[in-house]
Protein backbone atom coordinates (compact mmCIF):
# COMPACT_ATOMS: atom_id res chain seq x y z
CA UNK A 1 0.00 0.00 0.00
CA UNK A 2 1.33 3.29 -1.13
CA UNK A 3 0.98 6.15 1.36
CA UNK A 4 2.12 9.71 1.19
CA UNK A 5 4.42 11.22 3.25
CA UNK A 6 3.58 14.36 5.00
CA UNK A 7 6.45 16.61 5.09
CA UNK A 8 8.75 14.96 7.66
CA UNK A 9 11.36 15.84 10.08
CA UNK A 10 14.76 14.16 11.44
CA UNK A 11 15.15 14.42 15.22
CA UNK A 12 17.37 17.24 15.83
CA UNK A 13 20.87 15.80 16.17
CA UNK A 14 21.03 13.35 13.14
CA UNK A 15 22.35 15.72 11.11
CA UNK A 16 24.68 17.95 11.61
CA UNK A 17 23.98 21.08 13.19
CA UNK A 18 20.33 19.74 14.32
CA UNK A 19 19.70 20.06 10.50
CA UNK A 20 16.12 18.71 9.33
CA UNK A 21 15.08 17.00 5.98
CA UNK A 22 12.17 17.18 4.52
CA UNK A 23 10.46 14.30 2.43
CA UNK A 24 7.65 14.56 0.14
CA UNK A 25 7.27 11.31 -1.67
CA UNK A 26 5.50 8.35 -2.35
CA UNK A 27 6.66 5.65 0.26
CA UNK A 28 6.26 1.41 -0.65
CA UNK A 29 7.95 0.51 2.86
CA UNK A 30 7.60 2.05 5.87
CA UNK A 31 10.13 0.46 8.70
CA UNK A 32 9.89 1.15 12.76
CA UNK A 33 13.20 0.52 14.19
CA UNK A 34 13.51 0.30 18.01
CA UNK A 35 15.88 0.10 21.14
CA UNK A 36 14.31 -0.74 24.08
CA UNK A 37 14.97 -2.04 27.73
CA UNK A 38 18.23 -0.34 27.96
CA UNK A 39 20.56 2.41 28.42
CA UNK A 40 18.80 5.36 25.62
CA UNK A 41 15.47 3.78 24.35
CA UNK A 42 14.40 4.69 21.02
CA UNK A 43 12.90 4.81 17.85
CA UNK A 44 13.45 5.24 14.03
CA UNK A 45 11.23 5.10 11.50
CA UNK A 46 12.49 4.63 7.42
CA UNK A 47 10.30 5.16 4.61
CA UNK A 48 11.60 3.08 1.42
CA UNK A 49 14.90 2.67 3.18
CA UNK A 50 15.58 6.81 4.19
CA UNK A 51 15.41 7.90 7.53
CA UNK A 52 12.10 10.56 7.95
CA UNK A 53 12.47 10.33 11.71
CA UNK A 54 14.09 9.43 15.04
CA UNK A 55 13.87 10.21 18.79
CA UNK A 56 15.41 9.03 22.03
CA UNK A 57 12.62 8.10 25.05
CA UNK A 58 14.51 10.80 27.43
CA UNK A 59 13.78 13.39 25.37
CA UNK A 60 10.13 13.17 25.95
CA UNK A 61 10.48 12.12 29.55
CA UNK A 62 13.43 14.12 30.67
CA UNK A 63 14.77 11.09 32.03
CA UNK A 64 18.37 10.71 31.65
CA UNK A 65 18.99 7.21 29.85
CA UNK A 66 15.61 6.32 29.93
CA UNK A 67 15.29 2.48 29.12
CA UNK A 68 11.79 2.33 29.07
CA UNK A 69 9.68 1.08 25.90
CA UNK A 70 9.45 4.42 23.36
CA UNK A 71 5.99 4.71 22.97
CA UNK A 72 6.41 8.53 23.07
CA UNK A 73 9.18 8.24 20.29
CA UNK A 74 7.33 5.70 18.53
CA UNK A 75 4.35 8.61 18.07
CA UNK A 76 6.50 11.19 17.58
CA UNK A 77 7.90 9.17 14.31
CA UNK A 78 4.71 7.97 12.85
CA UNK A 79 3.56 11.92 13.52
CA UNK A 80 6.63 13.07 11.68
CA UNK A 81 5.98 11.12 8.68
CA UNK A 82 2.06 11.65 8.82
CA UNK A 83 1.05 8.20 9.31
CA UNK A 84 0.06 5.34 11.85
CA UNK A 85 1.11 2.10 12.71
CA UNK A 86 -1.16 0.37 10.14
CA UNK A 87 0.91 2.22 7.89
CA UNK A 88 4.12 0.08 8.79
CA UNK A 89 5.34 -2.50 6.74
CA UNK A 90 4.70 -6.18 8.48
CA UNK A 91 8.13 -7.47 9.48
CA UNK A 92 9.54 -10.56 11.47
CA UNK A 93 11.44 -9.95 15.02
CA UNK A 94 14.89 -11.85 14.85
């Protein structure tokens, strides 16, 4: 299923000088990466292989080193890119 991307943002920090990136395309994949249950959760999201988004836990709980699951980074992603988790490409957990 082909859904578009609303105009997305990187997390600050991913590119240099807290740059952002904007995409405005037609995505095939979308991919929810995550890091959870230790030092830094977080989240990433990739749309046809390009990062739109990313976020560490702490920086929505102001908890240093948070290692809690992201759900706040997960919806911060899938709000970047303008799209929900039914949106997300069905993938196996190694």
């Amino acid at each position: 299923m082909e859904t578009p991307i609303a105009t997305a943002v990187l997390a600050r920090g991913l590119l240099e000088g807290g740059a952002t990136r904007s995409v405005t395309a037609m995505a095939s994949s979308y991919i929810l990466g995550l890091s959870a249950f230790y030092h830094d959760s977080a989240a990433c999201l990739l749309a046809d292989g390009e990062i739109v988004a990313a976020a560490q836990e702490e920086r929505f709980t102001r908890e240093k080193g948070d290692a809690s699951f992201p759900a706040r980074a997960v919806a911060y992603c899938l709000g970047a890119a303008g799209i929900t988790a039914s949106d997300l490409t069905a993938r196996r957990l190694l």
